[in-house]
C-alpha atoms as a PDB file:
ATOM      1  CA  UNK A   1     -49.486 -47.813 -43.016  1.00  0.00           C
ATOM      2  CA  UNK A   2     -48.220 -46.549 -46.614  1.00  0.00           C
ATOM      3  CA  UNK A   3     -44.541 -46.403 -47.238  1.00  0.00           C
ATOM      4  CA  UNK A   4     -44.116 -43.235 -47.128  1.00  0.00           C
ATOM      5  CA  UNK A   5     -45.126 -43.107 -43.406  1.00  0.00           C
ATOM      6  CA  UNK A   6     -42.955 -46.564 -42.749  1.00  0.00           C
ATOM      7  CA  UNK A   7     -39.464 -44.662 -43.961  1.00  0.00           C
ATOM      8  CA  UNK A   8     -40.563 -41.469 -42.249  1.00  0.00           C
ATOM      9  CA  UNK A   9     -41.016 -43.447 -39.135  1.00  0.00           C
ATOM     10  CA  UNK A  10     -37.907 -45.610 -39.361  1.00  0.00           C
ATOM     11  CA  UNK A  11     -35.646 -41.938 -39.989  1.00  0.00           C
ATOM     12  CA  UNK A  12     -36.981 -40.560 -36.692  1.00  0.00           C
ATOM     13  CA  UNK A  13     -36.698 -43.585 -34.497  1.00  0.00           C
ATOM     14  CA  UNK A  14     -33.004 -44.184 -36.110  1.00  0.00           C
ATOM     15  CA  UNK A  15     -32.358 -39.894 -35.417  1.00  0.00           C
ATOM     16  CA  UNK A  16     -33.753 -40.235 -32.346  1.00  0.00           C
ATOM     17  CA  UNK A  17     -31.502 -43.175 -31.045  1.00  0.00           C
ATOM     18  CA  UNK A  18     -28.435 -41.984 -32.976  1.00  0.00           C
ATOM     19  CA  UNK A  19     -28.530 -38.742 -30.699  1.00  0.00           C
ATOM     20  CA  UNK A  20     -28.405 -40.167 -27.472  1.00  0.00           C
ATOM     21  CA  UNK A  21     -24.792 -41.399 -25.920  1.00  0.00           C
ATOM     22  CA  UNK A  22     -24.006 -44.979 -25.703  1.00  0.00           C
ATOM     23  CA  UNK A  23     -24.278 -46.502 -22.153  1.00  0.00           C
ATOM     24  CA  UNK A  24     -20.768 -46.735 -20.780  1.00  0.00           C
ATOM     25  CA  UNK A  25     -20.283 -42.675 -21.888  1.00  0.00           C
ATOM     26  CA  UNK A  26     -23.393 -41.743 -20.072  1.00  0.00           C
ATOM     27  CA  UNK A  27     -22.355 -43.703 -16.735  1.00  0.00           C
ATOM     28  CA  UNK A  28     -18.853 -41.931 -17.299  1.00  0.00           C
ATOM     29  CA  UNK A  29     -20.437 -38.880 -17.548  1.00  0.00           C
ATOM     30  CA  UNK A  30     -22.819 -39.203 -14.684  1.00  0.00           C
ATOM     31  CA  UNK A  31     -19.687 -40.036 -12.367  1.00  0.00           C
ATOM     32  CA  UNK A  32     -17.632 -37.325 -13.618  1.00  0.00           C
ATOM     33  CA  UNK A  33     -20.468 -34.993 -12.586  1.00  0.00           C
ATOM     34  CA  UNK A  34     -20.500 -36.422  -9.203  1.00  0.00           C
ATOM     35  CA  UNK A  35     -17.214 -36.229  -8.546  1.00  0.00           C
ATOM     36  CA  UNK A  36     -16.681 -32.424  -9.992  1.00  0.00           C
ATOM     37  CA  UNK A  37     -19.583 -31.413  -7.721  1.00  0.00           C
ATOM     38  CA  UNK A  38     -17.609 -33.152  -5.046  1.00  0.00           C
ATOM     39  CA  UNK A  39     -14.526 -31.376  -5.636  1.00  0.00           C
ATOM     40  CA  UNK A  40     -16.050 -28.427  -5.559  1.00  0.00           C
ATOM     41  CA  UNK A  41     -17.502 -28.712  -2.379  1.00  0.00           C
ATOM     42  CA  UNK A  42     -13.846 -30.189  -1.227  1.00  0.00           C
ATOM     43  CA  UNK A  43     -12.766 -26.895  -2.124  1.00  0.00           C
ATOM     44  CA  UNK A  44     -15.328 -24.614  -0.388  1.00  0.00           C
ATOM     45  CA  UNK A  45     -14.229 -26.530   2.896  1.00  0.00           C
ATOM     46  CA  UNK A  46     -10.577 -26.064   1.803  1.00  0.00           C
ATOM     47  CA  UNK A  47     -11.084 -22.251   2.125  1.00  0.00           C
ATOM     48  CA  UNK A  48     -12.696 -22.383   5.106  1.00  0.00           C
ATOM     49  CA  UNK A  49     -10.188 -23.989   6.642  1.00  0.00           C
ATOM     50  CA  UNK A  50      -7.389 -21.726   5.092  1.00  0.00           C
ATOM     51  CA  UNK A  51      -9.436 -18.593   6.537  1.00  0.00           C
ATOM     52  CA  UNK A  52      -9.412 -19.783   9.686  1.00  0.00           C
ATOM     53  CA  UNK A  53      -5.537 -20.682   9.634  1.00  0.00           C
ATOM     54  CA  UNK A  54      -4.966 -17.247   8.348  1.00  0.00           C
ATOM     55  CA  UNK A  55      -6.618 -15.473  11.008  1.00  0.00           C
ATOM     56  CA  UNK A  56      -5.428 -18.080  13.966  1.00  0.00           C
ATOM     57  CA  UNK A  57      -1.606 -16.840  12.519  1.00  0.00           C
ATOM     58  CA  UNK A  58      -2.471 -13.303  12.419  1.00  0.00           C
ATOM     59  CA  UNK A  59      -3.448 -13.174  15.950  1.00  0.00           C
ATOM     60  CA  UNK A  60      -0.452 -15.225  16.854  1.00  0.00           C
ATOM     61  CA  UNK A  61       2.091 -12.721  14.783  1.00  0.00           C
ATOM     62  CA  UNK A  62       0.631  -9.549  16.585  1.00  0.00           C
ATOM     63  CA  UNK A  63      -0.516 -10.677  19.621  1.00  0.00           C
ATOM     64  CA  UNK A  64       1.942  -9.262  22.616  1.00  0.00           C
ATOM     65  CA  UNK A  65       5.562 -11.394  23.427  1.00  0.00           C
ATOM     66  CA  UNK A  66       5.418 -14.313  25.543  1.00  0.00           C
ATOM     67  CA  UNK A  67       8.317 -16.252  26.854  1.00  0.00           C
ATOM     68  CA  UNK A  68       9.426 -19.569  24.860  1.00  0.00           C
ATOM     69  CA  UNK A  69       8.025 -22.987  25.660  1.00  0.00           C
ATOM     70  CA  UNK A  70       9.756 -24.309  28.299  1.00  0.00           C
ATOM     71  CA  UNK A  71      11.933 -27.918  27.751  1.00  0.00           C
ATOM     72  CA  UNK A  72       9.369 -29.905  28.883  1.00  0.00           C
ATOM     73  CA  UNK A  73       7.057 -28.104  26.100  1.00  0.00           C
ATOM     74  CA  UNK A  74       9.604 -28.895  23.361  1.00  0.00           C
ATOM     75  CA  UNK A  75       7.990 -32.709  22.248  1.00  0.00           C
ATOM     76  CA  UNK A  76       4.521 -31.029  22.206  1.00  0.00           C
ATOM     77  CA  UNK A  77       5.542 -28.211  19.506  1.00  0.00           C
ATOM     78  CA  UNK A  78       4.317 -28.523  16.235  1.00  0.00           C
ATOM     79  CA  UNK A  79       3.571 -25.808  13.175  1.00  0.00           C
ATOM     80  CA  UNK A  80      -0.215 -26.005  13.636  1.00  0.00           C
ATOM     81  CA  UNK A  81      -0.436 -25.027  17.226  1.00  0.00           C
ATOM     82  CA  UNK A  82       3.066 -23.036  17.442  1.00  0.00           C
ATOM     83  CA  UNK A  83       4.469 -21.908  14.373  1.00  0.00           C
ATOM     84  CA  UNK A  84       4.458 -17.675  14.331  1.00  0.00           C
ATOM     85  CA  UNK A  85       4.111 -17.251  18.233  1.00  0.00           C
ATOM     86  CA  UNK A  86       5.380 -14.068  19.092  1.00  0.00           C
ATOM     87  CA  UNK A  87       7.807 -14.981  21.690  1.00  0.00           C
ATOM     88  CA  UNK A  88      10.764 -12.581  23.358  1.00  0.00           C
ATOM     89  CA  UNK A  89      13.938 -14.388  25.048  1.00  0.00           C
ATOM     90  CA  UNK A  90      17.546 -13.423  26.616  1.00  0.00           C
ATOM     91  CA  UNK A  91      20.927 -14.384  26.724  1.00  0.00           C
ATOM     92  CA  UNK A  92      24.509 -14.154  24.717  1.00  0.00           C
ATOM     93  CA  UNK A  93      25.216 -14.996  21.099  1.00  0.00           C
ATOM     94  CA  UNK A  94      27.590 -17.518  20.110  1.00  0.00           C
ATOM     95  CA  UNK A  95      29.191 -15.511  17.586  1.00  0.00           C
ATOM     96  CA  UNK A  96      31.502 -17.860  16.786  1.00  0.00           C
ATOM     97  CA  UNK A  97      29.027 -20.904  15.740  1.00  0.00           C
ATOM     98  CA  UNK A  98      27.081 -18.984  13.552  1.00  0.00           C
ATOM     99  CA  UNK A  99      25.346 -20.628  10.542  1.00  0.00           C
ATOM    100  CA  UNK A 100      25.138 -19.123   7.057  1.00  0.00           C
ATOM    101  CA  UNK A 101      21.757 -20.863   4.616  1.00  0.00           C
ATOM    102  CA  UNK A 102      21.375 -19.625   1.535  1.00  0.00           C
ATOM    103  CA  UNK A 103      18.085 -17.348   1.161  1.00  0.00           C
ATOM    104  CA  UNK A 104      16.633 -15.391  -1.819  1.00  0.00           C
ATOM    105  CA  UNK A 105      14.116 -12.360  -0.134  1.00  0.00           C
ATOM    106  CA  UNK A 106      13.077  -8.887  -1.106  1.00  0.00           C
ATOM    107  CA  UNK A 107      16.953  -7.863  -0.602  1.00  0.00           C
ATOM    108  CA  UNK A 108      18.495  -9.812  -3.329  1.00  0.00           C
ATOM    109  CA  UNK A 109      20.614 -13.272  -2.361  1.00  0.00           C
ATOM    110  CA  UNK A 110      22.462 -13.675   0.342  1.00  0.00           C
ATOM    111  CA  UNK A 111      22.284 -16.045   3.785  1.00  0.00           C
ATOM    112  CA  UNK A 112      19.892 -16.070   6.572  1.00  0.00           C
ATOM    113  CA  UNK A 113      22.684 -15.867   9.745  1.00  0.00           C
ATOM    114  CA  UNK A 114      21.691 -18.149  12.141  1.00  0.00           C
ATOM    115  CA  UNK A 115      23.001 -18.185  15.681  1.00  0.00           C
ATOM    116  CA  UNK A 116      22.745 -20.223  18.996  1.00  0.00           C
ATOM    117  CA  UNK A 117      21.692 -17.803  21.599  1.00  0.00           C
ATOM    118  CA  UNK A 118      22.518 -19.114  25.457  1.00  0.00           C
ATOM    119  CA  UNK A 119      19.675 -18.163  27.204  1.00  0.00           C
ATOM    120  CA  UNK A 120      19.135 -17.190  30.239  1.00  0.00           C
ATOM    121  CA  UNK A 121      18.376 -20.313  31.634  1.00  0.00           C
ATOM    122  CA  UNK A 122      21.452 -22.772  29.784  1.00  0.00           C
ATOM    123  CA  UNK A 123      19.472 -23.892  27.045  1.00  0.00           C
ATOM    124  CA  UNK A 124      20.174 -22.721  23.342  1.00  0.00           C
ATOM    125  CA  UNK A 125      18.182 -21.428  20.845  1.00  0.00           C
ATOM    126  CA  UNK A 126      18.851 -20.779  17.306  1.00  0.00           C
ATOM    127  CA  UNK A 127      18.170 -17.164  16.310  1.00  0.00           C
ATOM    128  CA  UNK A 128      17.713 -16.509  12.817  1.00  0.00           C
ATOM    129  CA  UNK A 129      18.809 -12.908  13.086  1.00  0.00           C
ATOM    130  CA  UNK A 130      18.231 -11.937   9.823  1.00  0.00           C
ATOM    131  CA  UNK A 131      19.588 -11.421   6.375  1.00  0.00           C
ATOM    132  CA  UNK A 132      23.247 -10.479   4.851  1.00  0.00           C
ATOM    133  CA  UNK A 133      23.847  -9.845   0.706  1.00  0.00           C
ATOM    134  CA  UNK A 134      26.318 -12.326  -0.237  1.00  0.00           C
ATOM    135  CA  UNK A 135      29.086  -9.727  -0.640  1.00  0.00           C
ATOM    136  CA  UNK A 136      28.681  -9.410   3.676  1.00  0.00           C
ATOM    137  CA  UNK A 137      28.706 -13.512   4.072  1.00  0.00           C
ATOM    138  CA  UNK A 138      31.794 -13.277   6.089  1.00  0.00           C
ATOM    139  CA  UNK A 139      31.512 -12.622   9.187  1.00  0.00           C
ATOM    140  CA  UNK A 140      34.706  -9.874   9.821  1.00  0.00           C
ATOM    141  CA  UNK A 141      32.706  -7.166   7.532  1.00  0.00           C
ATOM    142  CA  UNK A 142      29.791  -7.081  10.277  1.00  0.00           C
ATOM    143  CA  UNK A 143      31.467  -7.185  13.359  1.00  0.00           C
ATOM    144  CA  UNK A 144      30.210  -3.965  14.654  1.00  0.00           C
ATOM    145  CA  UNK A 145      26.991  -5.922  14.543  1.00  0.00           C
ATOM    146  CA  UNK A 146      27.497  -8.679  16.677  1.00  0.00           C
ATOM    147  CA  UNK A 147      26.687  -8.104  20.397  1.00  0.00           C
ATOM    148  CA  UNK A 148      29.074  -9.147  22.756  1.00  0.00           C
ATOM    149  CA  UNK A 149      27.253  -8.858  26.318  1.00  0.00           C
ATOM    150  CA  UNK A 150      23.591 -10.124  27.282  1.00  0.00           C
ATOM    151  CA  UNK A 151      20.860  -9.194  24.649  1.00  0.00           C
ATOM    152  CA  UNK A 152      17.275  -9.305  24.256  1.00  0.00           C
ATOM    153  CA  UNK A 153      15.471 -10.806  21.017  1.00  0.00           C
ATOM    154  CA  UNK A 154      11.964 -10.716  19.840  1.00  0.00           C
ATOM    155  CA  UNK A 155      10.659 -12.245  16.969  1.00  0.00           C
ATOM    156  CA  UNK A 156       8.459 -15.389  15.832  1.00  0.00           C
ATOM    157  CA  UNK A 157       8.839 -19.008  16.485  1.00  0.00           C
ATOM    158  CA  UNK A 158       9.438 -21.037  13.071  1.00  0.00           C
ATOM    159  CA  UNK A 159       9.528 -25.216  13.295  1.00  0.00           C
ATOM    160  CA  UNK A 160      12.467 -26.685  11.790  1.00  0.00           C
ATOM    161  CA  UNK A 161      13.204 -27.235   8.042  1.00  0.00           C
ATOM    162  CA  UNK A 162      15.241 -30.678   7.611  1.00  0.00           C
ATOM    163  CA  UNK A 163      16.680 -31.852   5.255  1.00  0.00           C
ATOM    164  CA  UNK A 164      17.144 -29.140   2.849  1.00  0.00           C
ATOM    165  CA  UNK A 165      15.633 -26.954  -0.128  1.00  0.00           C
ATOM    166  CA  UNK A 166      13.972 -27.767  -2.985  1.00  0.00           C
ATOM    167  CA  UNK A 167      16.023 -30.418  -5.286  1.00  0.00           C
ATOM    168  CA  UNK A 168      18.646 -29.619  -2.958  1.00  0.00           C
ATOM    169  CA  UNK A 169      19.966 -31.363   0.382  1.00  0.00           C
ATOM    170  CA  UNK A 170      21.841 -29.574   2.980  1.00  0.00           C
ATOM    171  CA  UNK A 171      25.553 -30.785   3.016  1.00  0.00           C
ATOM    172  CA  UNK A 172      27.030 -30.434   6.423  1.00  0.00           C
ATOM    173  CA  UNK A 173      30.292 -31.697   5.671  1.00  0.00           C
ATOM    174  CA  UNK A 174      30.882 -28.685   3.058  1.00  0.00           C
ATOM    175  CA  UNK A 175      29.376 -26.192   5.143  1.00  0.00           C
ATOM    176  CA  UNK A 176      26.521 -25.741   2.710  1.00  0.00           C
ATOM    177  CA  UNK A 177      23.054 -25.031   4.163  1.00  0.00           C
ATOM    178  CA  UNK A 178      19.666 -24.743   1.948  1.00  0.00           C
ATOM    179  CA  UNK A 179      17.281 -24.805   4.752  1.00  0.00           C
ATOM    180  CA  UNK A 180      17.016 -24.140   8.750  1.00  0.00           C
ATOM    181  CA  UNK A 181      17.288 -27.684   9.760  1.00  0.00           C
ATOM    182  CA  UNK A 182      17.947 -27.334  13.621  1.00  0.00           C
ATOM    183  CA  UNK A 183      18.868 -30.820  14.667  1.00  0.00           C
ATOM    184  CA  UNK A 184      21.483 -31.191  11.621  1.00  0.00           C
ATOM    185  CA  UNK A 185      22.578 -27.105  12.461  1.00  0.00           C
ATOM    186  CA  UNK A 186      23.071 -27.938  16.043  1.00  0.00           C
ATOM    187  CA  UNK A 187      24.857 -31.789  15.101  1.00  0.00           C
ATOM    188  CA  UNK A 188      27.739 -29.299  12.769  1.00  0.00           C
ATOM    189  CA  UNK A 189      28.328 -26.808  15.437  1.00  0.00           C
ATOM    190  CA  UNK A 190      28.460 -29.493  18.281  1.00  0.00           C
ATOM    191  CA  UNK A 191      25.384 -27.535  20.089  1.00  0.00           C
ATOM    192  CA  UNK A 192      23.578 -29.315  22.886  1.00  0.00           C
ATOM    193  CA  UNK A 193      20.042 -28.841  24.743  1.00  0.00           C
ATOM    194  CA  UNK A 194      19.351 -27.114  22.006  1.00  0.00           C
ATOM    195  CA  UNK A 195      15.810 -26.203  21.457  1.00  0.00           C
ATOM    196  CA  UNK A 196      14.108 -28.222  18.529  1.00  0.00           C
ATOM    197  CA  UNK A 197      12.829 -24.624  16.754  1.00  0.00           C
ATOM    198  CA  UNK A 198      14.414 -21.372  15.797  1.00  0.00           C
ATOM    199  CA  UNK A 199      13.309 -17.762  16.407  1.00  0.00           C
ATOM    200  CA  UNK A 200      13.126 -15.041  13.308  1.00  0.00           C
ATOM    201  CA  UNK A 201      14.294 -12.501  14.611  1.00  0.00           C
ATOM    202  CA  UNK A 202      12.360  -9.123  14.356  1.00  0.00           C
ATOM    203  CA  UNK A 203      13.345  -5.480  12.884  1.00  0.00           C
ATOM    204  CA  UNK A 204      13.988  -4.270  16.523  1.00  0.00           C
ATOM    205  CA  UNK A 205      16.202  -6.949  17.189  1.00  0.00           C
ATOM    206  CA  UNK A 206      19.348  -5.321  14.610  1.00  0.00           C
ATOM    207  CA  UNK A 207      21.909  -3.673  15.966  1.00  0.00           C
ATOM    208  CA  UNK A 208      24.516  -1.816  14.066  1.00  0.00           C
ATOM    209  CA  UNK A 209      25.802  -3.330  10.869  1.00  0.00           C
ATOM    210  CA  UNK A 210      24.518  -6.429  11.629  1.00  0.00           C
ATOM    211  CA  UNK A 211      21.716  -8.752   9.809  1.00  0.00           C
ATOM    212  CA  UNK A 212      18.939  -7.801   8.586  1.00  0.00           C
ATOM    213  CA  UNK A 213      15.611  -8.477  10.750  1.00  0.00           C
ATOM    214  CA  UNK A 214      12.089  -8.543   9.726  1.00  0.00           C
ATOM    215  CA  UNK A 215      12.136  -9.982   6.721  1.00  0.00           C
ATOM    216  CA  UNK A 216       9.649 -12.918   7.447  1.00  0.00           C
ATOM    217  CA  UNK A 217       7.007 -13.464   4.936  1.00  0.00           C
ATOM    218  CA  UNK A 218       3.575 -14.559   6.405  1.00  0.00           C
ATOM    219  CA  UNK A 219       1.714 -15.158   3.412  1.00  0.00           C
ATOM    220  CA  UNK A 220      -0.416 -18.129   2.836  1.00  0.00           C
ATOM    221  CA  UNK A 221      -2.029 -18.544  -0.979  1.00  0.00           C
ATOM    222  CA  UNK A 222      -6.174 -18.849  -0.855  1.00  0.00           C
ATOM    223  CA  UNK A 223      -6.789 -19.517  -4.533  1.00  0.00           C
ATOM    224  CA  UNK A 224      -9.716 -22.373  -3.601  1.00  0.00           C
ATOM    225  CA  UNK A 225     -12.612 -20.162  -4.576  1.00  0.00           C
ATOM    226  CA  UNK A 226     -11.433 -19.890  -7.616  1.00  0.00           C
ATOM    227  CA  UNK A 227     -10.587 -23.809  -7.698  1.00  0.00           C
ATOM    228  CA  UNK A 228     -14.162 -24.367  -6.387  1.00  0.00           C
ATOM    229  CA  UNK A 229     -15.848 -22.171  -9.250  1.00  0.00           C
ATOM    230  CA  UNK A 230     -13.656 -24.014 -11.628  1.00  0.00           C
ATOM    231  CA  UNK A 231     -15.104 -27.491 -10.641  1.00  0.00           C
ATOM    232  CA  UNK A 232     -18.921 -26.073 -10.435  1.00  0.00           C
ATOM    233  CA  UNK A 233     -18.470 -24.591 -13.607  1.00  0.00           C
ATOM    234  CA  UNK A 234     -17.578 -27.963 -15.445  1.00  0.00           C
ATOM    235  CA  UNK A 235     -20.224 -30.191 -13.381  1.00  0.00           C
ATOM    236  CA  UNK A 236     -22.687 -27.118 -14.615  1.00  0.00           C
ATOM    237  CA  UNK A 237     -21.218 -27.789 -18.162  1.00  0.00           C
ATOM    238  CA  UNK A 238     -21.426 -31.354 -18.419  1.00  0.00           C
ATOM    239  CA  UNK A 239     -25.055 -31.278 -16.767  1.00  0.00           C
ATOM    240  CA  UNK A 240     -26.274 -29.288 -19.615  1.00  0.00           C
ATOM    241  CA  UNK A 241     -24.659 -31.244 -22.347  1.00  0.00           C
ATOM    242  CA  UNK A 242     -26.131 -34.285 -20.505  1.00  0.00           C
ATOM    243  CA  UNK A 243     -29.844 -32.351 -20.499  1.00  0.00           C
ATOM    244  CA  UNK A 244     -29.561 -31.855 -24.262  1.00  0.00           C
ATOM    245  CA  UNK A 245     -28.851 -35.388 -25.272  1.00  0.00           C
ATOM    246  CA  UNK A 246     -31.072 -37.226 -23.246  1.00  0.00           C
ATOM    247  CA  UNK A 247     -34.184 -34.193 -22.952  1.00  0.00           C
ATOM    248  CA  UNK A 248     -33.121 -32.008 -25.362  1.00  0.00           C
ATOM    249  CA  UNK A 249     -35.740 -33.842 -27.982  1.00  0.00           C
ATOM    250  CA  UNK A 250     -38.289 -32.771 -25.837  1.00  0.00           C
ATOM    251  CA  UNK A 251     -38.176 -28.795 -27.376  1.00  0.00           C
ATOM    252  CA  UNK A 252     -37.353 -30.047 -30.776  1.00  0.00           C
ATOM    253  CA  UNK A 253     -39.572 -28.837 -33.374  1.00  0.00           C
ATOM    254  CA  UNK A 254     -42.075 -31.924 -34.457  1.00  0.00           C
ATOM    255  CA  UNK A 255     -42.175 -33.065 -38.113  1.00  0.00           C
ATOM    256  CA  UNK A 256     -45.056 -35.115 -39.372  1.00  0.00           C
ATOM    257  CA  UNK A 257     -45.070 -36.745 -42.856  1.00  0.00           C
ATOM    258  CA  UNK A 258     -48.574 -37.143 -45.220  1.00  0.00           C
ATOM    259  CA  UNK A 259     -49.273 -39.429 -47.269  1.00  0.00           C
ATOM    260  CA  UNK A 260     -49.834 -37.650 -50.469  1.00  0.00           C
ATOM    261  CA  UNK A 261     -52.917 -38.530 -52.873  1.00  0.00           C
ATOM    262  CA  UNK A 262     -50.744 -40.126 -55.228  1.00  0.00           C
ATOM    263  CA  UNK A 263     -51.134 -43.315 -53.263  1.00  0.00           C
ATOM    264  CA  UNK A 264     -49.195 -45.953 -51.762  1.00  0.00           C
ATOM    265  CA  UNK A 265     -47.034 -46.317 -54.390  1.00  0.00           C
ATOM    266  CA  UNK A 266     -45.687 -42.210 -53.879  1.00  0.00           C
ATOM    267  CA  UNK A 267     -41.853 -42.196 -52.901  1.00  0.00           C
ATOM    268  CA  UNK A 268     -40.415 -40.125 -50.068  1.00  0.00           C
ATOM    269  CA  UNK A 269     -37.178 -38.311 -50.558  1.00  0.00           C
ATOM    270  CA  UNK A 270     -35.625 -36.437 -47.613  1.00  0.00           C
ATOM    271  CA  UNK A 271     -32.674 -34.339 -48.095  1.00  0.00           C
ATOM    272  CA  UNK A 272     -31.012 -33.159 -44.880  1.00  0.00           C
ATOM    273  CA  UNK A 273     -32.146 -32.819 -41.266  1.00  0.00           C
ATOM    274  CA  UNK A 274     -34.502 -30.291 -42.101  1.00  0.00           C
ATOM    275  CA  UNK A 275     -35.549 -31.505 -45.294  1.00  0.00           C
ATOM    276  CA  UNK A 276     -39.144 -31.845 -45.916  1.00  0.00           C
ATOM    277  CA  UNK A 277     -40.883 -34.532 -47.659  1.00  0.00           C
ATOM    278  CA  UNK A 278     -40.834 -34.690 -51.340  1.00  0.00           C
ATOM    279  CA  UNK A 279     -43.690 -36.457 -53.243  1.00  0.00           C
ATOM    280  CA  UNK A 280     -42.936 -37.969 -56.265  1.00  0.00           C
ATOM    281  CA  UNK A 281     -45.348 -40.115 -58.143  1.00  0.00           C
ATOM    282  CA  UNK A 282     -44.468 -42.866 -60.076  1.00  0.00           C
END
């Protein structure tokens, strides 16, 4: 083989080697791929799963009023099988042990006014009756709004919130209340067989000047498609960058060098990747 064949041989075995990725970047990148395709598919389930919560609370919110669960229900309850029951109830407000929690809703600030409702039969519920602007927080500017005798309430069942809001714990001691923790609500106001969820109480359920009702927001973010074309669109991505370093030589255009006539003793010069061969004889 002349010499001029030799180098051109050498430069494409040394181009060829140079473009593809070292070992331990190509088994990174192989088990990135994986586990973007896997995310994605985690996310396709996720929104399943999200549509099918959505519609299971839908039919809960607007499905017709059923009683509360009974006491012997109350250990059973949790958010997944209870949480936005439309449920109706009776009895007389506890005016007097009402609880005031901080809330932020379409109104402005203000409190959510929470309080026990003596049902029918003995046990107590915490209502959630609504919301008052913080210039209304005290209780003697709504009193036309505050039922004396027996009542009726509608609205949806809500699981407990304990401890408090975000970055900020309920303080019992100080009266100051970030979240509708029942257990630690009922422990303040001395409040016994009291039931371990509260009710929001609906639009129908306001009398007078009293809270506002209806204000519960049933809304539940479904951004995973979104998430899931996110991760298929980076596996997709890294697939193709993996297809052009390890088959991408397969559409390159093919070079071959000549020997020229001058002989062995012609030297090849090649300037650039698409440099030809220069011939120069000696």
């Amino acid at each position: 083989m002349s010499e001029t064949g030799s180098v051109a041989g050498k430069g494409k075995g040394a181009l060829h080697k140079a473009a593809r990725p070292p070992l331990w970047l190509t088994v990174l990148s192989l088990a990135a791929f994986v586990l973007l395709i896997a995310l994605g598919v985690w996310q396709v389930e996720r929104r399943a799963w999200k549509l099918a919560l959505i519609d299971r609370i839908e039919q809960r919110v607007h499905a017709a009023a059923q009683p509360i669960p009974s006491p012997a229900a109350w250990p059973a309850i949790t958010a997944a099988s209870d949480e936005y029951r439309h449920v109706a109830l009776a009895g007389r407000f506890l005016h007097d042990r009402e609880t005031l929690v901080q809330a932020v809703t379409e109104e402005g600030p203000g409190y959510w006014v929470l309080t026990p409702l003596n049902t029918d039969d003995g046990t107590l519920v915490l209502i959630n009756r609504g919301f008052v602007p913080t210039e209304r927080r005290d209780a003697s500017t709504r009193q036309d709004g505050n039922p004396q005798g027996r009542v009726e309430v509608s609205g949806l069942l809500r699981v407990t919130e304990p401890k408090g809001g975000f970055l900020r714990s309920n303080d019992p001691v100080h009266d100051r209340w970030y979240s509708r923790d029942v257990a630690a609500i009922a422990a303040a106001r001395d409040l016994h067989d009291t039931a371990p969820f509260f009710i929001d109480a609906d639009a129908g359920s306001q009398t007078g000047n009293g809270p506002i009702g209806g204000l519960t927001v049933v809304r539940f973010p479904n951004n995973h498609l979104i998430y899931a074309l996110t991760w298929f669109a980076l596996a997709f991505m890294l697939a193709g960058w993996l297809f052009v370093s390890f088959g991408g030589g397969l559409f390159r255009r093919q070079r071959f060098v000549h020997e020229p006539a001058g002989g062995p003793d012609a030297v090849a010069r090649r300037t650039g990747s698409d440099a030809g061969t220069i011939i120069e004889p000696t």
